[in-house]
N, C-alpha and C. Protein backbone atom coordinates (compact mmCIF):
# COMPACT_ATOMS: atom_id res chain seq x y z
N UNK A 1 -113.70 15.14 -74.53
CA UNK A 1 -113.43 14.27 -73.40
C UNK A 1 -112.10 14.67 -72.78
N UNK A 2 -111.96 14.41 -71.50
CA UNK A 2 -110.87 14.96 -70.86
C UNK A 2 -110.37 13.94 -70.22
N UNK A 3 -108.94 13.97 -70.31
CA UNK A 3 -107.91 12.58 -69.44
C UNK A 3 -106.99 13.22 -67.87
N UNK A 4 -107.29 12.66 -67.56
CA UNK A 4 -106.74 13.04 -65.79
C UNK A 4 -105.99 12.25 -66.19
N UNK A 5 -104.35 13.03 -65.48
CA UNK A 5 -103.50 12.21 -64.57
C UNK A 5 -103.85 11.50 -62.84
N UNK A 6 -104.02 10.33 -63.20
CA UNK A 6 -104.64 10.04 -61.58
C UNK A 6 -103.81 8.78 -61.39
N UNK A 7 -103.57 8.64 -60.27
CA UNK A 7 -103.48 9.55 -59.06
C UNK A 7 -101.82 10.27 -59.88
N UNK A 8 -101.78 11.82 -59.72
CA UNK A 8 -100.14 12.41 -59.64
C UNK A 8 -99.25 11.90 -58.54
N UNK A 9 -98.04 11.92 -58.93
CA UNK A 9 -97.00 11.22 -58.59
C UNK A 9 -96.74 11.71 -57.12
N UNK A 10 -96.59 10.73 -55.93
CA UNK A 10 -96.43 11.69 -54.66
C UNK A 10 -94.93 12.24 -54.92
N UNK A 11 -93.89 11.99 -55.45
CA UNK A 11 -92.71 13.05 -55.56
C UNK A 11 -92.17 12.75 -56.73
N UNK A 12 -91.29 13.67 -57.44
CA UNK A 12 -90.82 13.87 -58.77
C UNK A 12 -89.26 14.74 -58.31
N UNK A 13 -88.59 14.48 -59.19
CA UNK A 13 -86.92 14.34 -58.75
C UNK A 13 -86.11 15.19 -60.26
N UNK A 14 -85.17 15.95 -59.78
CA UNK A 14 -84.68 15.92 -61.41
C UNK A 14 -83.24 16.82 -60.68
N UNK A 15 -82.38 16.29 -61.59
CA UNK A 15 -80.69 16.48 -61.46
C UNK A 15 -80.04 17.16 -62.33
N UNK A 16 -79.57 18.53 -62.16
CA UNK A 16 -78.96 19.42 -62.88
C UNK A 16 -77.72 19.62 -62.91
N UNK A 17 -77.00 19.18 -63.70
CA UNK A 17 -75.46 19.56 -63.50
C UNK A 17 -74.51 18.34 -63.69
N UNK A 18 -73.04 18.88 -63.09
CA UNK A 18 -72.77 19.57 -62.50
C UNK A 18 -72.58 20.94 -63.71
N UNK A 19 -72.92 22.25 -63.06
CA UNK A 19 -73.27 23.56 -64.06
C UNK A 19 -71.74 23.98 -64.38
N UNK A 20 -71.44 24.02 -65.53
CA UNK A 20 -70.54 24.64 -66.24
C UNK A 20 -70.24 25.86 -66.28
N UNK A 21 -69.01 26.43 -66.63
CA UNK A 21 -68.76 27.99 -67.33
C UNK A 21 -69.78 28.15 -68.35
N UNK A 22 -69.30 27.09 -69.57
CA UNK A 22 -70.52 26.96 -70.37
C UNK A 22 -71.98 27.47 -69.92
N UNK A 23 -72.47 26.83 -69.25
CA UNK A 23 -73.49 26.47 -68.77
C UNK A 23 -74.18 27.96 -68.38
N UNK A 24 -73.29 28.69 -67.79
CA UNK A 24 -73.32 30.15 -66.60
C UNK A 24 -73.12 30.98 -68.06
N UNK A 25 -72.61 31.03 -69.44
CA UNK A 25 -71.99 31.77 -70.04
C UNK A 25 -73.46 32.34 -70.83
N UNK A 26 -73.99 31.22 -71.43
CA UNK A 26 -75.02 30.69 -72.23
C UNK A 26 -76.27 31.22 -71.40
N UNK A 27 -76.55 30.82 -70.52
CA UNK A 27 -77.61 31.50 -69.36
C UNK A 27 -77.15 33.15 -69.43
N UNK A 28 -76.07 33.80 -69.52
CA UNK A 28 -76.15 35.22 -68.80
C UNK A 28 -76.41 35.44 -70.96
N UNK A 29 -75.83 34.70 -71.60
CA UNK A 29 -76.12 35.99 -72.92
C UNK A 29 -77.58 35.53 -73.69
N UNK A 30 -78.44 34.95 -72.96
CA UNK A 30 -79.70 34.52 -73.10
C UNK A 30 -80.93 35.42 -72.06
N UNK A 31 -80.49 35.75 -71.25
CA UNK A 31 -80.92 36.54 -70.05
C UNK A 31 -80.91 38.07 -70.15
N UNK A 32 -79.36 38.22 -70.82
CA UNK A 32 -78.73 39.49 -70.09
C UNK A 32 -78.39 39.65 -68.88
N UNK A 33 -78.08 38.72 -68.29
CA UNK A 33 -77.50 39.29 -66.77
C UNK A 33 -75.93 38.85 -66.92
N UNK A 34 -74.96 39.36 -67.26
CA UNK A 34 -73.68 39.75 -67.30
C UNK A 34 -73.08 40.02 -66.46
N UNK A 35 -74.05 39.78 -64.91
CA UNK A 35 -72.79 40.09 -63.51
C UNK A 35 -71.75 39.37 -63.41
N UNK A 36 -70.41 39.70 -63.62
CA UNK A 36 -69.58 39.26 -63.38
C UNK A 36 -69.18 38.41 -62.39
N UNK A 37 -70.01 38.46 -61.36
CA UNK A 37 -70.25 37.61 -60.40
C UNK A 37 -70.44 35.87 -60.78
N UNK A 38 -71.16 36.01 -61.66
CA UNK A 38 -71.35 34.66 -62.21
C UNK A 38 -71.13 34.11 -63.55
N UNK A 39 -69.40 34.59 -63.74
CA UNK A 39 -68.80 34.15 -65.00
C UNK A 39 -67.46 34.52 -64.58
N UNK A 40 -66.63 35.44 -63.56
CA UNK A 40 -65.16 35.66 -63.24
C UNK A 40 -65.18 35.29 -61.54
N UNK A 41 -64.13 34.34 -61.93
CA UNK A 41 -63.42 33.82 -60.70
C UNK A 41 -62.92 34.53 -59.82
N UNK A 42 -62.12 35.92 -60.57
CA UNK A 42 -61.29 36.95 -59.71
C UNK A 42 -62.80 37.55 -58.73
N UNK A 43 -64.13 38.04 -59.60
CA UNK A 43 -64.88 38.28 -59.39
C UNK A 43 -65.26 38.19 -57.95
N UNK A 44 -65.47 36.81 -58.32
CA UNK A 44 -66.82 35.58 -57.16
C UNK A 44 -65.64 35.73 -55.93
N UNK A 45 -64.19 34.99 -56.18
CA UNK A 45 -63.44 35.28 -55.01
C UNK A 45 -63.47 36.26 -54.17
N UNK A 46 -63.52 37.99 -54.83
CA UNK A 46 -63.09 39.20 -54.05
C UNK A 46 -64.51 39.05 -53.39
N UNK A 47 -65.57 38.51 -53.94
CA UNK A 47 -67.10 38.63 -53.34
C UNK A 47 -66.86 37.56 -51.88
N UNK A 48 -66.15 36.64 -52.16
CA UNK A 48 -66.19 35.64 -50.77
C UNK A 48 -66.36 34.46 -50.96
N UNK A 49 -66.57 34.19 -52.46
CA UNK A 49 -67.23 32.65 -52.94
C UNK A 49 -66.30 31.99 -53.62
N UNK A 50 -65.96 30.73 -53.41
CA UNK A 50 -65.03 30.07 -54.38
C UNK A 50 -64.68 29.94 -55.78
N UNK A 51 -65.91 30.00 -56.31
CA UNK A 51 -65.79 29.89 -57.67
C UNK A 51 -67.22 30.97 -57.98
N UNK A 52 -67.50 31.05 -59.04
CA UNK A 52 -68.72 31.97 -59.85
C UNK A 52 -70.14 31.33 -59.01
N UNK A 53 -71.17 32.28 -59.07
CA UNK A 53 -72.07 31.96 -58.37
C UNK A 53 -72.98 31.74 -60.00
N UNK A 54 -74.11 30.67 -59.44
CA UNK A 54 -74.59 30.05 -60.64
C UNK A 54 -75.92 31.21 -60.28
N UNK A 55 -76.35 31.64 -61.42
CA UNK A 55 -77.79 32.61 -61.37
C UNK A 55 -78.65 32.00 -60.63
N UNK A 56 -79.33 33.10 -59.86
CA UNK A 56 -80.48 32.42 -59.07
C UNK A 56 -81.81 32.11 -59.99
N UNK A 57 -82.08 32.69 -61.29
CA UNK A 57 -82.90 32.44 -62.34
C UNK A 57 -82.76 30.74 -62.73
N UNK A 58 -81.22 30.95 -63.13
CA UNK A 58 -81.25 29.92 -63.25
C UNK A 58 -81.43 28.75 -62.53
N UNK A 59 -81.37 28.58 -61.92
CA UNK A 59 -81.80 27.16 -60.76
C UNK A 59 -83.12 27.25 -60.86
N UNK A 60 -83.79 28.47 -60.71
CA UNK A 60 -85.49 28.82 -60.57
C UNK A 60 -86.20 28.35 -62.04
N UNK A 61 -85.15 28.41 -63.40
CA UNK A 61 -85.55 27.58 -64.48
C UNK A 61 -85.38 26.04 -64.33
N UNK A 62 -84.29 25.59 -63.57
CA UNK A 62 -84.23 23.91 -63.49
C UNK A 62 -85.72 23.65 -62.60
N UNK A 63 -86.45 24.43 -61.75
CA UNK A 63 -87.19 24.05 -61.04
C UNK A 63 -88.65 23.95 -61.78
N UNK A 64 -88.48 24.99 -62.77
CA UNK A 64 -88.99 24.96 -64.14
C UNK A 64 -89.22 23.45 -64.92
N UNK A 65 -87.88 23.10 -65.03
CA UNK A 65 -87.87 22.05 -66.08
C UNK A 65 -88.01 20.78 -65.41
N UNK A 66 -88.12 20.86 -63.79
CA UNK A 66 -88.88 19.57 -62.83
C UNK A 66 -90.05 19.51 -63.23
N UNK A 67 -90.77 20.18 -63.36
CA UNK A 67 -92.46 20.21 -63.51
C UNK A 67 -92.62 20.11 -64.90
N UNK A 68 -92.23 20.36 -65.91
CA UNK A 68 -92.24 20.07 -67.18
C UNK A 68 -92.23 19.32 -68.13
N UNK A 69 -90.80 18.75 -67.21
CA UNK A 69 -90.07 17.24 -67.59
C UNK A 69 -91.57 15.99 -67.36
N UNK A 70 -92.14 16.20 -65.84
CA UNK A 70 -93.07 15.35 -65.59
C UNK A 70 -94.59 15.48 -65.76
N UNK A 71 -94.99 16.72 -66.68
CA UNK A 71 -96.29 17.28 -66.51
C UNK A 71 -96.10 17.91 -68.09
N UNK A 72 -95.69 18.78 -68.46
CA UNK A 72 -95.33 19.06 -69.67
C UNK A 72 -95.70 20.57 -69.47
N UNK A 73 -95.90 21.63 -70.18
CA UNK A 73 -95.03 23.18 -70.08
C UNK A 73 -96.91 23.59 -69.97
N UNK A 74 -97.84 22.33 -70.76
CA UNK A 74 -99.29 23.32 -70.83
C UNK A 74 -99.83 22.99 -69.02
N UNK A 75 -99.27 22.19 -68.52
CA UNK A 75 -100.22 21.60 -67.09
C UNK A 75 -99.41 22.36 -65.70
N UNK A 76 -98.55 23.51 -66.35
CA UNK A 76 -97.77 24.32 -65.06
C UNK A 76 -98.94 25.87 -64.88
N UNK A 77 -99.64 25.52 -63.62
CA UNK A 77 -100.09 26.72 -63.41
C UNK A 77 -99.69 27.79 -62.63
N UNK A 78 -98.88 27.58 -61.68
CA UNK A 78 -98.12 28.84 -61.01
C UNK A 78 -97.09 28.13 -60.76
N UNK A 79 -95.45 28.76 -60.68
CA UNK A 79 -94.31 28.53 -60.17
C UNK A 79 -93.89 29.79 -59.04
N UNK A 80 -93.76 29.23 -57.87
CA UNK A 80 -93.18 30.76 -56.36
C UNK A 80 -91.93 30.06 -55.86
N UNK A 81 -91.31 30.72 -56.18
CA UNK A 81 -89.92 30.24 -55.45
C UNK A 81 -89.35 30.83 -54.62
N UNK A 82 -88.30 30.67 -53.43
CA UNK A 82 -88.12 31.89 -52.45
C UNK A 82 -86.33 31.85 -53.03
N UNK A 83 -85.62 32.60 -53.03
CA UNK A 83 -84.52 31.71 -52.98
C UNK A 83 -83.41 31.85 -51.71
N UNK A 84 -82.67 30.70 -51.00
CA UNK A 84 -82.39 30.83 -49.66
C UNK A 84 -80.56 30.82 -49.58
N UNK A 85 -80.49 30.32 -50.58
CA UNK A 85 -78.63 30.19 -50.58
C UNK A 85 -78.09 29.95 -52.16
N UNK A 86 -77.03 30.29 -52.63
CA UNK A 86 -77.08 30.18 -54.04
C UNK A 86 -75.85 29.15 -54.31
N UNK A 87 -75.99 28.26 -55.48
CA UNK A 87 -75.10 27.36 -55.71
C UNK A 87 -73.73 27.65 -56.59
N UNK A 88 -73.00 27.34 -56.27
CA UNK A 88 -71.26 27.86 -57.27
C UNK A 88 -70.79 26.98 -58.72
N UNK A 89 -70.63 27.68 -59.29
CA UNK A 89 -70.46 26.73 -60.79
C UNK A 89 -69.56 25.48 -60.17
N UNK A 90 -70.15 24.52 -61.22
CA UNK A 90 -69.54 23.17 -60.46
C UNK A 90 -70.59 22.58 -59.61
N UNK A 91 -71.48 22.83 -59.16
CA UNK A 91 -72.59 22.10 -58.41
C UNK A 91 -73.42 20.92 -58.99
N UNK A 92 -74.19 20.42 -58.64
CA UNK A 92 -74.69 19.33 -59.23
C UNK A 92 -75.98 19.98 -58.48
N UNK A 93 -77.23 20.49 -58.93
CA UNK A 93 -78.56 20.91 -58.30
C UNK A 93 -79.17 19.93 -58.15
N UNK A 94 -79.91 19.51 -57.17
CA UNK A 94 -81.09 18.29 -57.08
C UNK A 94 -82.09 19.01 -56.91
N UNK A 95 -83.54 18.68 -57.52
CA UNK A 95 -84.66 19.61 -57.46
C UNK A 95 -85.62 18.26 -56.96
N UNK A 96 -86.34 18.70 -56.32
CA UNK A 96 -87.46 17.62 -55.92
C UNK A 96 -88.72 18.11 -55.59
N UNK A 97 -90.09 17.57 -55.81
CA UNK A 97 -91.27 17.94 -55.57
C UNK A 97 -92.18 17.19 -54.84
N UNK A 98 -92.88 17.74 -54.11
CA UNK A 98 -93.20 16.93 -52.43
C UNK A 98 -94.99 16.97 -53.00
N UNK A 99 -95.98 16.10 -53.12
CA UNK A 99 -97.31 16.08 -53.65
C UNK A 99 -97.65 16.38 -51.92
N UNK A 100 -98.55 18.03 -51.96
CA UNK A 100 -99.27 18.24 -50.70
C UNK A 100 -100.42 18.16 -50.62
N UNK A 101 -101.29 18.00 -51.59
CA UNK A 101 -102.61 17.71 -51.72
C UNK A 101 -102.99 18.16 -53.49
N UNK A 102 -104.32 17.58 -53.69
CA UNK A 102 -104.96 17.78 -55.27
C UNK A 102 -106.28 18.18 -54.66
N UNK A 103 -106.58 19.33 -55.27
CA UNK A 103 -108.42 19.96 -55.45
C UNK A 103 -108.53 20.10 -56.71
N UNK A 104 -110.17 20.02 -56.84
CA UNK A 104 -109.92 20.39 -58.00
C UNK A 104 -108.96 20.48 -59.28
N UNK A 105 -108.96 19.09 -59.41
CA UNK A 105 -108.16 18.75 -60.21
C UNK A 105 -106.77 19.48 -60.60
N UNK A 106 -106.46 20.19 -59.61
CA UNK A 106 -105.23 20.85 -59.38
C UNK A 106 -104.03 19.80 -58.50
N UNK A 107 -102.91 19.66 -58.89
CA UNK A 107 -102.13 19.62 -57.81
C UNK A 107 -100.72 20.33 -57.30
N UNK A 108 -101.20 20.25 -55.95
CA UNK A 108 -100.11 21.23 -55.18
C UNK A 108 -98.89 20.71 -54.48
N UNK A 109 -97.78 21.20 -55.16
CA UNK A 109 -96.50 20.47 -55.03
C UNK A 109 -95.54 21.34 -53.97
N UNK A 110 -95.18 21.10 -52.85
CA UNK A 110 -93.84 21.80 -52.19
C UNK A 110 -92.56 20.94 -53.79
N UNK A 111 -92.01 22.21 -53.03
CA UNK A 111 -90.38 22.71 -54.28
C UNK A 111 -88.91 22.93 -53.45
N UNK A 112 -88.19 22.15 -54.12
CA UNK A 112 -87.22 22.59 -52.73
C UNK A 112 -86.09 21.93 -54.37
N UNK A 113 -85.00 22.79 -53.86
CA UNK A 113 -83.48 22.54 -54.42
C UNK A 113 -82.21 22.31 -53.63
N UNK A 114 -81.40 21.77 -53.71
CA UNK A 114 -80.48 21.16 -53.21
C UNK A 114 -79.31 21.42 -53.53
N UNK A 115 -78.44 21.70 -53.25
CA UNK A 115 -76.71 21.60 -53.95
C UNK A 115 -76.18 20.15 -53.32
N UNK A 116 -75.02 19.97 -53.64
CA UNK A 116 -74.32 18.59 -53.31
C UNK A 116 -74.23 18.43 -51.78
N UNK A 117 -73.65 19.49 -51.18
CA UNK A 117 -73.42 19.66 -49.95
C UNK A 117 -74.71 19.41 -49.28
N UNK A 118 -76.01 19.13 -49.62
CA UNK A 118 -77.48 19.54 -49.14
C UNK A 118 -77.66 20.66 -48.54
N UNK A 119 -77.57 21.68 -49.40
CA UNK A 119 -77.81 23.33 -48.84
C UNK A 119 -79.13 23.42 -49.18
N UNK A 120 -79.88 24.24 -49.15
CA UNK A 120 -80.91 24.49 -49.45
C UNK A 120 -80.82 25.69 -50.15
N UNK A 121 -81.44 25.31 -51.63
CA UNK A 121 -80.91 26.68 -52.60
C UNK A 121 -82.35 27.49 -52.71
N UNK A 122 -83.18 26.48 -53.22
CA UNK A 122 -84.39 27.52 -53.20
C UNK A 122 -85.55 26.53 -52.72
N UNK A 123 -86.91 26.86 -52.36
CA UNK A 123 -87.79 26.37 -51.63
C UNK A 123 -89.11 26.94 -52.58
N UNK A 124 -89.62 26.73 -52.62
CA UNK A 124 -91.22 27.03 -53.03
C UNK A 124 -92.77 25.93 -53.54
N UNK A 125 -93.06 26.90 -54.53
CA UNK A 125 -94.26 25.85 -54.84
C UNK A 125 -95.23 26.27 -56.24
N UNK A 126 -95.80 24.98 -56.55
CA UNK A 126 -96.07 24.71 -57.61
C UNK A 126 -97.74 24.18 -57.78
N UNK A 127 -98.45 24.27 -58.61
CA UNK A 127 -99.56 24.31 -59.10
C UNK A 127 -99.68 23.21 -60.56
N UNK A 128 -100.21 22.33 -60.74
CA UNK A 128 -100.30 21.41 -61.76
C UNK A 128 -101.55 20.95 -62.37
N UNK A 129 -102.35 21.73 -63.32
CA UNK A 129 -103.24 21.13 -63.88
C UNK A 129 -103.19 19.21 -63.79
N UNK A 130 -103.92 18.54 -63.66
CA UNK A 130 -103.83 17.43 -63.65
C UNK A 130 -105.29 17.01 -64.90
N UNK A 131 -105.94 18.39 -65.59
CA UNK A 131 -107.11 17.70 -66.41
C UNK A 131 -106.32 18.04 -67.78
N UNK A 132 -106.16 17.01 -68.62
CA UNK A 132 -105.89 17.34 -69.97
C UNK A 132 -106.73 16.73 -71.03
N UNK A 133 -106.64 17.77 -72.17
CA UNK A 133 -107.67 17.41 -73.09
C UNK A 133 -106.95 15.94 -74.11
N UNK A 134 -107.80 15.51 -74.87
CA UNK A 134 -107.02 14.00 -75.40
C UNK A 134 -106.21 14.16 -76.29
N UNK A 135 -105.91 15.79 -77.21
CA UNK A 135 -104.57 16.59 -77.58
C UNK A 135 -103.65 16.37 -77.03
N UNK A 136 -103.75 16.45 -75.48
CA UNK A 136 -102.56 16.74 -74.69
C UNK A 136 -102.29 18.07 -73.94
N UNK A 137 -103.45 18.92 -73.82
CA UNK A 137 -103.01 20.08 -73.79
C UNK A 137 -104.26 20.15 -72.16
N UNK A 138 -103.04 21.06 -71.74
CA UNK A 138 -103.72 21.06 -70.37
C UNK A 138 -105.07 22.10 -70.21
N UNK A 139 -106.19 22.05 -69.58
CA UNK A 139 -107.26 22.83 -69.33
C UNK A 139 -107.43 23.38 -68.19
């Protein structure tokens, strides 16, 4: 027997931050991405940016852990993200998901991220099993 989420949520919300050195340090020796860009100040400055630029992965994982947080890791069927401006350590990310329609027991979410300032960090979209088995596990 199979359990639908019905009706899915018309929007889902989730708040990251504000992102740490920590935060940027832990992400690059988990990754491997070690650009200095996004861990030295002298760095990010000579680049033009105030402080370290936060990975664009990373935000693209908080957008990750929007759909996860509210659906769980088996009911994510595609994640596309574009990314449009990048956020500086110290940000506070807002991630939010816009319900654009359900087929087939699919639903299709616009994706959009935010910095404090309301920049627009990244934009995309998302795919959500909505049939799960009575395990819990998405089909």
């Amino acid at each position: 027997m199979n359990v639908v989420f019905n009706p899915p949520p018309t929007s889902i919300r989730l708040e990251c931050g504000p992102v740490t050195a920590l935060d940027l340090a832990l992400y690059a020796a988990s990754s491997s991405d070690h650009n200095p860009l996004h861990l030295d100040d002298e760095i990010a400055l000579a680049a033009g940016f105030e402080r370290p630029v936060v990975h664009g992965m990373l935000t693209m994982a908080f957008a990750a852990r929007l759909l996860t947080a509210h659906f769980g890791a088996q009911a994510l069927r595609s994640l596309e993200t574009r990314f449009v401006s990048v956020a500086q350590r110290g940000a506070r990310i807002v991630l939010t998901g816009t319900l654009e329609r359900t087929e087939d027991l699919i639903a299709h979410y616009a994706l959009s991220a935010h910095n404090d300032a309301g920049e627009l960090l990244i934009s995309g979209s998302a795919q959500i099993s909505l049939r799960m088995s009575e395990d819990g596990e998405a089909k």
